[in-house]
C-alpha atoms as a PDB file:
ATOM      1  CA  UNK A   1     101.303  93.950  83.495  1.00  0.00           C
ATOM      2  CA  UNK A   2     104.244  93.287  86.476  1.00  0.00           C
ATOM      3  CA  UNK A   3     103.522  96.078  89.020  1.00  0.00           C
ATOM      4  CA  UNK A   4     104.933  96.081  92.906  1.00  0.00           C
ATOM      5  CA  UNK A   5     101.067  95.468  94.559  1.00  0.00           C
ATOM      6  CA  UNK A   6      99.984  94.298  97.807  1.00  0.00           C
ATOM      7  CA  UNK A   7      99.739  91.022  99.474  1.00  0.00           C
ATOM      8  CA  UNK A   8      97.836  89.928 102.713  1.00  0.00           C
ATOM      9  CA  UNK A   9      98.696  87.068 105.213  1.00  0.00           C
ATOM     10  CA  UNK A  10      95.015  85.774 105.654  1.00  0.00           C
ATOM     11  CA  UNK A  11      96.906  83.423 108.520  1.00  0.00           C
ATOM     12  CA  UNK A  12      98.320  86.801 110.366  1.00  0.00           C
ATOM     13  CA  UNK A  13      95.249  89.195 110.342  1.00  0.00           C
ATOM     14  CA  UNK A  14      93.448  90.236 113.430  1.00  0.00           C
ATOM     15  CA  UNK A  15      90.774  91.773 112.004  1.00  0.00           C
ATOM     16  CA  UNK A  16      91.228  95.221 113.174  1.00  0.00           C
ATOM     17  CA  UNK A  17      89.967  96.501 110.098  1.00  0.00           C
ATOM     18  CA  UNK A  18      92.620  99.608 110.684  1.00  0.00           C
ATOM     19  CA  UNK A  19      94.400  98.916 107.188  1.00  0.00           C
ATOM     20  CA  UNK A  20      91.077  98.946 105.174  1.00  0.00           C
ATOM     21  CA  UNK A  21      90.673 102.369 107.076  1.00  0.00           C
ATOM     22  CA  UNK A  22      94.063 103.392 105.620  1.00  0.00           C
ATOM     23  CA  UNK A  23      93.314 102.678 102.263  1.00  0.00           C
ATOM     24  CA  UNK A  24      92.822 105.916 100.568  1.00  0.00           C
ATOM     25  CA  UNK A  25      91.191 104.224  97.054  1.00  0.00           C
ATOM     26  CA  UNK A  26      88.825 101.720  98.566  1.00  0.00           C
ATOM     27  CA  UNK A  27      90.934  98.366  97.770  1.00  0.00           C
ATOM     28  CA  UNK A  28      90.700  96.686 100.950  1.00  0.00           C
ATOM     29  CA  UNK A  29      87.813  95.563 102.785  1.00  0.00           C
ATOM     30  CA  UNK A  30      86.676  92.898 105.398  1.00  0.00           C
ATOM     31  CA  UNK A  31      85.694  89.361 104.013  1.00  0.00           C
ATOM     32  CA  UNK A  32      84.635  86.950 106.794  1.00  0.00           C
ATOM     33  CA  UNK A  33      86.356  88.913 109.709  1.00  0.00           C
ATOM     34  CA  UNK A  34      89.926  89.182 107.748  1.00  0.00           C
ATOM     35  CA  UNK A  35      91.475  91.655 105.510  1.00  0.00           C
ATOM     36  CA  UNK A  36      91.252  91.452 101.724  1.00  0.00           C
ATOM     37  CA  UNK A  37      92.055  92.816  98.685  1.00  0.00           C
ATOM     38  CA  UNK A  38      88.967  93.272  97.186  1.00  0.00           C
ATOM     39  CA  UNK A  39      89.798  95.475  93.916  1.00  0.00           C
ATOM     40  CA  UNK A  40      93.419  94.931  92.264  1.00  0.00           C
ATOM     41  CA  UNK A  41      93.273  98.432  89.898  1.00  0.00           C
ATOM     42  CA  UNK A  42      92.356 100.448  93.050  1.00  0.00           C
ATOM     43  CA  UNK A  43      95.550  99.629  95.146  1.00  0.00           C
ATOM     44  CA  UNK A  44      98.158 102.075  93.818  1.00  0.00           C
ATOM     45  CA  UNK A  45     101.411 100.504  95.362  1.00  0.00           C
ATOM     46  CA  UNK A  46     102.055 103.071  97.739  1.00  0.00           C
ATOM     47  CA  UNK A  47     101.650 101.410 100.779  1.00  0.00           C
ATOM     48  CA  UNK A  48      99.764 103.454 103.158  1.00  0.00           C
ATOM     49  CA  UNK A  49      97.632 100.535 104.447  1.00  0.00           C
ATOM     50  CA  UNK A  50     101.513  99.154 105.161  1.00  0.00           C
ATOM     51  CA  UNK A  51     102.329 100.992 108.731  1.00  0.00           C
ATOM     52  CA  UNK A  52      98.555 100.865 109.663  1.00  0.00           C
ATOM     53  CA  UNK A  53      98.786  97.103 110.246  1.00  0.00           C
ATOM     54  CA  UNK A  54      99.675  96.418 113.841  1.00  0.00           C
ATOM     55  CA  UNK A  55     100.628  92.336 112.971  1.00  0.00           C
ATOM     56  CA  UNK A  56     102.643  93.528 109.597  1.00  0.00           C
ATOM     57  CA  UNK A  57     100.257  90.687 107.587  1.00  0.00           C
ATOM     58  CA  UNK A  58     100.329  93.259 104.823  1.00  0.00           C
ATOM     59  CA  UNK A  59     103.824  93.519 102.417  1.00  0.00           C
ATOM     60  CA  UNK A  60     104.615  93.969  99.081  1.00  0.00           C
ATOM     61  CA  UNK A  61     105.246  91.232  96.297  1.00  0.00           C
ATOM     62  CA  UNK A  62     105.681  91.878  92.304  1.00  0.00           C
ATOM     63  CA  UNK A  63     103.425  90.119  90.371  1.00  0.00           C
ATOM     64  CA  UNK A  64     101.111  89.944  87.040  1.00  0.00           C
ATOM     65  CA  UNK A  65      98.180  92.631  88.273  1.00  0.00           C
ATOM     66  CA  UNK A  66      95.693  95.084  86.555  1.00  0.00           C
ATOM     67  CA  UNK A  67      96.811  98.487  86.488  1.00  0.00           C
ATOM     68  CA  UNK A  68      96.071 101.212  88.523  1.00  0.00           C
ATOM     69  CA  UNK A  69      92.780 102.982  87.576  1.00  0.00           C
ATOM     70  CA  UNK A  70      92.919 106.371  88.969  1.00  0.00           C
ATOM     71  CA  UNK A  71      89.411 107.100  87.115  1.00  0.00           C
ATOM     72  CA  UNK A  72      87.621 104.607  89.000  1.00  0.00           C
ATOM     73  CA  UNK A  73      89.239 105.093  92.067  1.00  0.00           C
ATOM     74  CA  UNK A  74      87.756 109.053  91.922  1.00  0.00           C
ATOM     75  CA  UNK A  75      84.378 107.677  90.425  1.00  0.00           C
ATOM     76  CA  UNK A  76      84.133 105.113  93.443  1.00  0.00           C
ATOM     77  CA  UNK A  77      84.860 108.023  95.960  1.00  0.00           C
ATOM     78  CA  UNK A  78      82.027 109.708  94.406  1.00  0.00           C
ATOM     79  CA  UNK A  79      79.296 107.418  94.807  1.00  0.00           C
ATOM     80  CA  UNK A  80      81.071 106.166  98.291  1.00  0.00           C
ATOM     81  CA  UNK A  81      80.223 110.534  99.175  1.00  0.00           C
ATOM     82  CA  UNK A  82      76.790 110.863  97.574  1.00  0.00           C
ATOM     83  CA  UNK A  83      75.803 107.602 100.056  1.00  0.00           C
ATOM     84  CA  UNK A  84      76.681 108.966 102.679  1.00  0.00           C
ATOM     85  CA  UNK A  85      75.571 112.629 101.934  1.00  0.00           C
ATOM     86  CA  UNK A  86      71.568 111.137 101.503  1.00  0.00           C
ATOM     87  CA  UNK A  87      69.039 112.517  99.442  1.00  0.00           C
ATOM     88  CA  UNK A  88      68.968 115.834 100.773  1.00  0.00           C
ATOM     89  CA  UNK A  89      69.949 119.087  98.064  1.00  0.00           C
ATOM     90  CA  UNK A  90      70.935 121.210 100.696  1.00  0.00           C
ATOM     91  CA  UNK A  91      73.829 118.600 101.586  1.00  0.00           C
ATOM     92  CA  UNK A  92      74.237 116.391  98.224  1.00  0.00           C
ATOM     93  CA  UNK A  93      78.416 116.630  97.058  1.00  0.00           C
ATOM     94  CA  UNK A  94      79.204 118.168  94.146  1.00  0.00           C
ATOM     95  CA  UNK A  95      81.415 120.400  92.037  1.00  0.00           C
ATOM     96  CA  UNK A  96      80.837 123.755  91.203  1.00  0.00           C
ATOM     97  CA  UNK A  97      82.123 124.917  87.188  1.00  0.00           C
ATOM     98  CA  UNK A  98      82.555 128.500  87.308  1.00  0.00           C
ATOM     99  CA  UNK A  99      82.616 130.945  84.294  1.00  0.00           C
ATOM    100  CA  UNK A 100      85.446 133.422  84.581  1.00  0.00           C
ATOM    101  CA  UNK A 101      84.571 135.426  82.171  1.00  0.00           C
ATOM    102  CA  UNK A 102      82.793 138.958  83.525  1.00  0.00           C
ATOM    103  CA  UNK A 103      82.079 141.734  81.672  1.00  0.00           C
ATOM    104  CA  UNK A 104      83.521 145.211  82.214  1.00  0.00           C
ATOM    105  CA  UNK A 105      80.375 146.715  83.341  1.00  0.00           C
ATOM    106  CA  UNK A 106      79.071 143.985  85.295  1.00  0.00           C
ATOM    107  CA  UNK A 107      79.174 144.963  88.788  1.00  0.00           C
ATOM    108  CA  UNK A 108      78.919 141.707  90.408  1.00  0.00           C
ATOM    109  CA  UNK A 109      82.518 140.306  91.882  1.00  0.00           C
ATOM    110  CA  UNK A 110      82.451 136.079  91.524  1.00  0.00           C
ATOM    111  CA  UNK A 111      82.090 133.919  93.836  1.00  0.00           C
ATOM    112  CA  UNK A 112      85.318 131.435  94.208  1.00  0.00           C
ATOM    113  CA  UNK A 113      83.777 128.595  95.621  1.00  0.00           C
ATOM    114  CA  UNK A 114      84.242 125.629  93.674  1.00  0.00           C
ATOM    115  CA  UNK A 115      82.236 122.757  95.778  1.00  0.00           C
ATOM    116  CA  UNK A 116      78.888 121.949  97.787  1.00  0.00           C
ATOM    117  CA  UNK A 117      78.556 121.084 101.020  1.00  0.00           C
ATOM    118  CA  UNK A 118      80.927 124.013 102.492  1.00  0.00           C
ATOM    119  CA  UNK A 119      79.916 122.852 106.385  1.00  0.00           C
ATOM    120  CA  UNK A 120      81.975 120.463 108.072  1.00  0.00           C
ATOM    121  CA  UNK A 121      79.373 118.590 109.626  1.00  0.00           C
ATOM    122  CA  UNK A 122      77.404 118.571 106.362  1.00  0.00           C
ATOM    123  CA  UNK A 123      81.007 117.580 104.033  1.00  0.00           C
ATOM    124  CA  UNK A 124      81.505 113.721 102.645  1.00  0.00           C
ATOM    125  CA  UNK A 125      84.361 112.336 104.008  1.00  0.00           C
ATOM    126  CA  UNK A 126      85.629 111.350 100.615  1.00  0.00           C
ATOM    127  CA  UNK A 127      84.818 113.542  97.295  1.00  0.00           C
ATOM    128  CA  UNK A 128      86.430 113.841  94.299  1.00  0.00           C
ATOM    129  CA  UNK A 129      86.978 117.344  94.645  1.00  0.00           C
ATOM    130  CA  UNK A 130      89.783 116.608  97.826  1.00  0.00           C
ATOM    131  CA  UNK A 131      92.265 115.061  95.444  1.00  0.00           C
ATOM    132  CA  UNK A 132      95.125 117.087  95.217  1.00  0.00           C
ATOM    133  CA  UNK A 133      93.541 120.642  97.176  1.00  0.00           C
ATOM    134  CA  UNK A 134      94.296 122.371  98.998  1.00  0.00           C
ATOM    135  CA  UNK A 135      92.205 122.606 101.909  1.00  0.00           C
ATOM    136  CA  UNK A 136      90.702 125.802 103.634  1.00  0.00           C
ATOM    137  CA  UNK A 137      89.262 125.096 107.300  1.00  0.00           C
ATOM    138  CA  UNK A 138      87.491 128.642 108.029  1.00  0.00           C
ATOM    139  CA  UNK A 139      85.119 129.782 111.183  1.00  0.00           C
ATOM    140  CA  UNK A 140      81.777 130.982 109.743  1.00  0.00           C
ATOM    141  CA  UNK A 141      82.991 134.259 110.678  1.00  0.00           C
ATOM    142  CA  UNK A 142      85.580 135.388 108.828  1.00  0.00           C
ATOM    143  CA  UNK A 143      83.816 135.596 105.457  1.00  0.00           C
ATOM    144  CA  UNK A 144      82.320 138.175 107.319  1.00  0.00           C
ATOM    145  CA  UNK A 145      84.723 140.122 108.593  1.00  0.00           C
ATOM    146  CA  UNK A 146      87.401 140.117 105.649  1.00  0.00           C
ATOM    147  CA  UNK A 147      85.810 141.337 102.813  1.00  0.00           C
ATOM    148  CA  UNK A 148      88.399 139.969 100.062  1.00  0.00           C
ATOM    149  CA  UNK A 149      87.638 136.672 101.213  1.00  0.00           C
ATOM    150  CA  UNK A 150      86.987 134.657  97.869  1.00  0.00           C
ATOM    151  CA  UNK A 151      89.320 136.216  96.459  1.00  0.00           C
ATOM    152  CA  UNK A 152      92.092 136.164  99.530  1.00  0.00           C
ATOM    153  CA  UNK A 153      91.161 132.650 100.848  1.00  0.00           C
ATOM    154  CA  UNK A 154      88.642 130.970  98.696  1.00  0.00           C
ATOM    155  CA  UNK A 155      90.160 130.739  95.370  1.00  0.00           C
ATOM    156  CA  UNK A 156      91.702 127.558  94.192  1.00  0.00           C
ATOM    157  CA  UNK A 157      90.728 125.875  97.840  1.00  0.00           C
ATOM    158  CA  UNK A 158      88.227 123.104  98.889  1.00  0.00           C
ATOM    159  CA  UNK A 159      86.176 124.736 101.600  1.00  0.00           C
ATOM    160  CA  UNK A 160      84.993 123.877 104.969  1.00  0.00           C
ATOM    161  CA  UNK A 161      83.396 125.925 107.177  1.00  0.00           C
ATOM    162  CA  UNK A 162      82.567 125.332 110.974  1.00  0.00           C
ATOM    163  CA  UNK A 163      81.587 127.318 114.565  1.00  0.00           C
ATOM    164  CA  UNK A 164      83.332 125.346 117.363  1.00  0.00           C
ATOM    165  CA  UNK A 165      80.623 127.561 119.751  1.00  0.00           C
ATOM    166  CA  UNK A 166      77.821 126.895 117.747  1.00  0.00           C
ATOM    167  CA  UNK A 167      78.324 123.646 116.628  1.00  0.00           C
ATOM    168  CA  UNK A 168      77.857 120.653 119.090  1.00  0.00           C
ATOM    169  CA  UNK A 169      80.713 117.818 118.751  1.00  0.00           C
ATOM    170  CA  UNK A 170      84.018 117.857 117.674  1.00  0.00           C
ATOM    171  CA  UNK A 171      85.375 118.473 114.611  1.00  0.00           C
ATOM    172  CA  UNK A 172      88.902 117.033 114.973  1.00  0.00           C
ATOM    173  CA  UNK A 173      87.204 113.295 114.468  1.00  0.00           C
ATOM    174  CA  UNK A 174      85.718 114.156 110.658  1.00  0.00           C
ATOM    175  CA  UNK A 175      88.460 116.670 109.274  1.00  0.00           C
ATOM    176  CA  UNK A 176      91.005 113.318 110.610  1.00  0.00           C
ATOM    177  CA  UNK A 177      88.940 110.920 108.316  1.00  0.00           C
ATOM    178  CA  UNK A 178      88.988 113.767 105.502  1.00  0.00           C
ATOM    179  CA  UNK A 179      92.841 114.527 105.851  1.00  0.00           C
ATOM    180  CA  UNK A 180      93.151 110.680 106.407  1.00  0.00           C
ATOM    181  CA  UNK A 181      91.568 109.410 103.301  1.00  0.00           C
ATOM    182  CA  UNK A 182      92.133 112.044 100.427  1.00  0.00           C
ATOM    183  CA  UNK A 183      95.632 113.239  98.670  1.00  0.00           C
ATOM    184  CA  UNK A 184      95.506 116.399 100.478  1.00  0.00           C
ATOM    185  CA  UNK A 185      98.433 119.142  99.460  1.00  0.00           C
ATOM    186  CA  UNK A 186      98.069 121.823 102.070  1.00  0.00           C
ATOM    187  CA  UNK A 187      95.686 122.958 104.901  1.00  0.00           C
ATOM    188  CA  UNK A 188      94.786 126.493 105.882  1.00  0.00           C
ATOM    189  CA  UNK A 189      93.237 127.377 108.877  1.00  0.00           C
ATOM    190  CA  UNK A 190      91.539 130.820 109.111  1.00  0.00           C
ATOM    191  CA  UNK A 191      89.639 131.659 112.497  1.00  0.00           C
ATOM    192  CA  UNK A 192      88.412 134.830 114.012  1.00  0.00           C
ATOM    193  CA  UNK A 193      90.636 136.334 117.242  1.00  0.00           C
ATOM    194  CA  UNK A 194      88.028 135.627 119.607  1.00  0.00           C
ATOM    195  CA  UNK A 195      89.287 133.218 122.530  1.00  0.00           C
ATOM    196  CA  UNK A 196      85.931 130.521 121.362  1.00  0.00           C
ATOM    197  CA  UNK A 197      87.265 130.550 117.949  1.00  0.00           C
ATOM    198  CA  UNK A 198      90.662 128.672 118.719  1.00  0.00           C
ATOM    199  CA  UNK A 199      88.280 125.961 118.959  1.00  0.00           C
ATOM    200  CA  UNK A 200      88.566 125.604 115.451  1.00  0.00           C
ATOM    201  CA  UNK A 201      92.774 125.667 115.006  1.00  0.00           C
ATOM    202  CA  UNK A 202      92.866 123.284 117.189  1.00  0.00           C
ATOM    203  CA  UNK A 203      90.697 121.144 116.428  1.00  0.00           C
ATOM    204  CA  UNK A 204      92.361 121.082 112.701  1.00  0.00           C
ATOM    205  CA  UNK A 205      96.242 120.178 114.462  1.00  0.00           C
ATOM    206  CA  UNK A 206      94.394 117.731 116.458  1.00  0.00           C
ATOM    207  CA  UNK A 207      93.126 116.095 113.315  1.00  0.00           C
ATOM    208  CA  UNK A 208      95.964 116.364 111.096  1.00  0.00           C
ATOM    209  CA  UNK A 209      98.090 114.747 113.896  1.00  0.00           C
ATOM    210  CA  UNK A 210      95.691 111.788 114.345  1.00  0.00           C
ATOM    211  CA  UNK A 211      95.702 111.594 110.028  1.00  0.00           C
ATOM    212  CA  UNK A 212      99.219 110.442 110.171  1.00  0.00           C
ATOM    213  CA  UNK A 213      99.728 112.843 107.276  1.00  0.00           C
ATOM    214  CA  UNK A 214     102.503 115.243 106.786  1.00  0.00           C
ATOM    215  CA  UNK A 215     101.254 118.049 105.084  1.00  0.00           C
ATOM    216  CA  UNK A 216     101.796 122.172 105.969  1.00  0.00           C
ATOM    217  CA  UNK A 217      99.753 124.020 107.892  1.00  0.00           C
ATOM    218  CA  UNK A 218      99.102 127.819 107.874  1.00  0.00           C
ATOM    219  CA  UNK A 219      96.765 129.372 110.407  1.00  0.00           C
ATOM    220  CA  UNK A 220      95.560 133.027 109.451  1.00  0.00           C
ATOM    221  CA  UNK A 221      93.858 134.656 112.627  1.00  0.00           C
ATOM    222  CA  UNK A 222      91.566 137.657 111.660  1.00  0.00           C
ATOM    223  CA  UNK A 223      90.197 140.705 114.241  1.00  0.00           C
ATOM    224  CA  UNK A 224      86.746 141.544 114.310  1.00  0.00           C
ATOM    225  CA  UNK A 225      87.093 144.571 112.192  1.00  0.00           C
ATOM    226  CA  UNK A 226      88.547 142.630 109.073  1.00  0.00           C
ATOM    227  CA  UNK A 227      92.280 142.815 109.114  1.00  0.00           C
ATOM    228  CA  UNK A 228      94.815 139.831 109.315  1.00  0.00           C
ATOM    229  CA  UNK A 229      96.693 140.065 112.775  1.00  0.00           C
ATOM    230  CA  UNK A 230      98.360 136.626 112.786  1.00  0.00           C
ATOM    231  CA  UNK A 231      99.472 134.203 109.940  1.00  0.00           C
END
């Protein structure tokens, strides 16, 4: 098929490596120190890799190409997160299929979380189950303290979960490569109202900044005793 893909001047690249970065679906890499189109149904025509170039070696031609494979795309984010997740349960990427169904004298209220890893630090950069969330960044807190949390916050969200205090590092570096490489929709933030804890919020507008991205951002702020004081 005749489909608007990319091109790359070979003559022009630096080898800065930043557009392969920018690549959401894995179809550019490095070949002998230069940018390359490495898989033809992985680039989707949008362009992002585009700005990212600082020597603009990278434009746009129409020409006889395979089409887009969104399948494999997802598939090769998969296998690109369970590499670099390791053998390790406790931290290996995967969905989570809930049953809804709950009986009327079952006393247990579901859980809403529909991935593993929930920790930041722990999180692949790249999972299938980023495509098209929306994105909850919470402090480990605030399940906690707000006891309709699932149900307030967790449902139909990816989850990460973090403790700027705790935690040693920054977090603005990873949720930037998360924000960077998936087809986010929206990002909440929701953080605890102690001073340590707008660690976290910032450390989210940091990232989404450095991303590029333009996507919204709501940041919930909850008190100690469980109610919602800012949003």
């Amino acid at each position: 098929m005749k489909r608007r893909i990319i091109t790359i001047d070979r003559e022009k690249c630096n080898g800065c490596g930043l557009c392969a970065e920018a690549c959401h679906e894995g179809a550019i890499g490095m070949v002998d120190g230069k940018a390359a189109l490495l898989r033809e149904d992985y680039c989707d025509g949008l362009g992002d890799c585009l700005p990212a170039c600082p020597v603009e070696a990278i434009a746009f031609e129409e020409r006889e190409a395979p089409a887009y494979d969104h399948a494999a795309v997802l598939a090769a984010k998969a296998r690109r997160a369970g590499a670099h997740t390791g053998g390790c349960p406790g931290s290996r990427s995967q969905a989570i299929a809930r049953d809804r169904t709950v009986s009327a004298d079952s006393p247990a209220v579901p859980s809403e979380l529909a991935q593993w890893p929930v920790q930041i630090k722990l999180m692949p950069v790249c999972a299938p189950y980023y495509d098209g969330a929306d994105l909850l960044i919470a402090a480990d807190c605030a399940a906690y303290a707000y006891g309709d949390f699932h149900r307030r916050f967790v449902r139909g969200r990816t989850v990460l979960i973090g403790c700027p205090k705790l935690d040693d590092g920054d977090y603005a570096e990873k949720l930037a490569e998360i924000i960077r490489c998936n087809a986010l929709r929206s990002i909440t933030v929701v953080r605890m109202e102690v001073p340590c804890c707008s660690g976290l919020e910032n450390a989210a507008k940091r990232a989404l900044q450095a991303s590029g991205k333009r996507l919204p951002m709501q940041v919930e702020i909850l008190s100690i005793d469980g109610e919602i004081v800012s949003q």
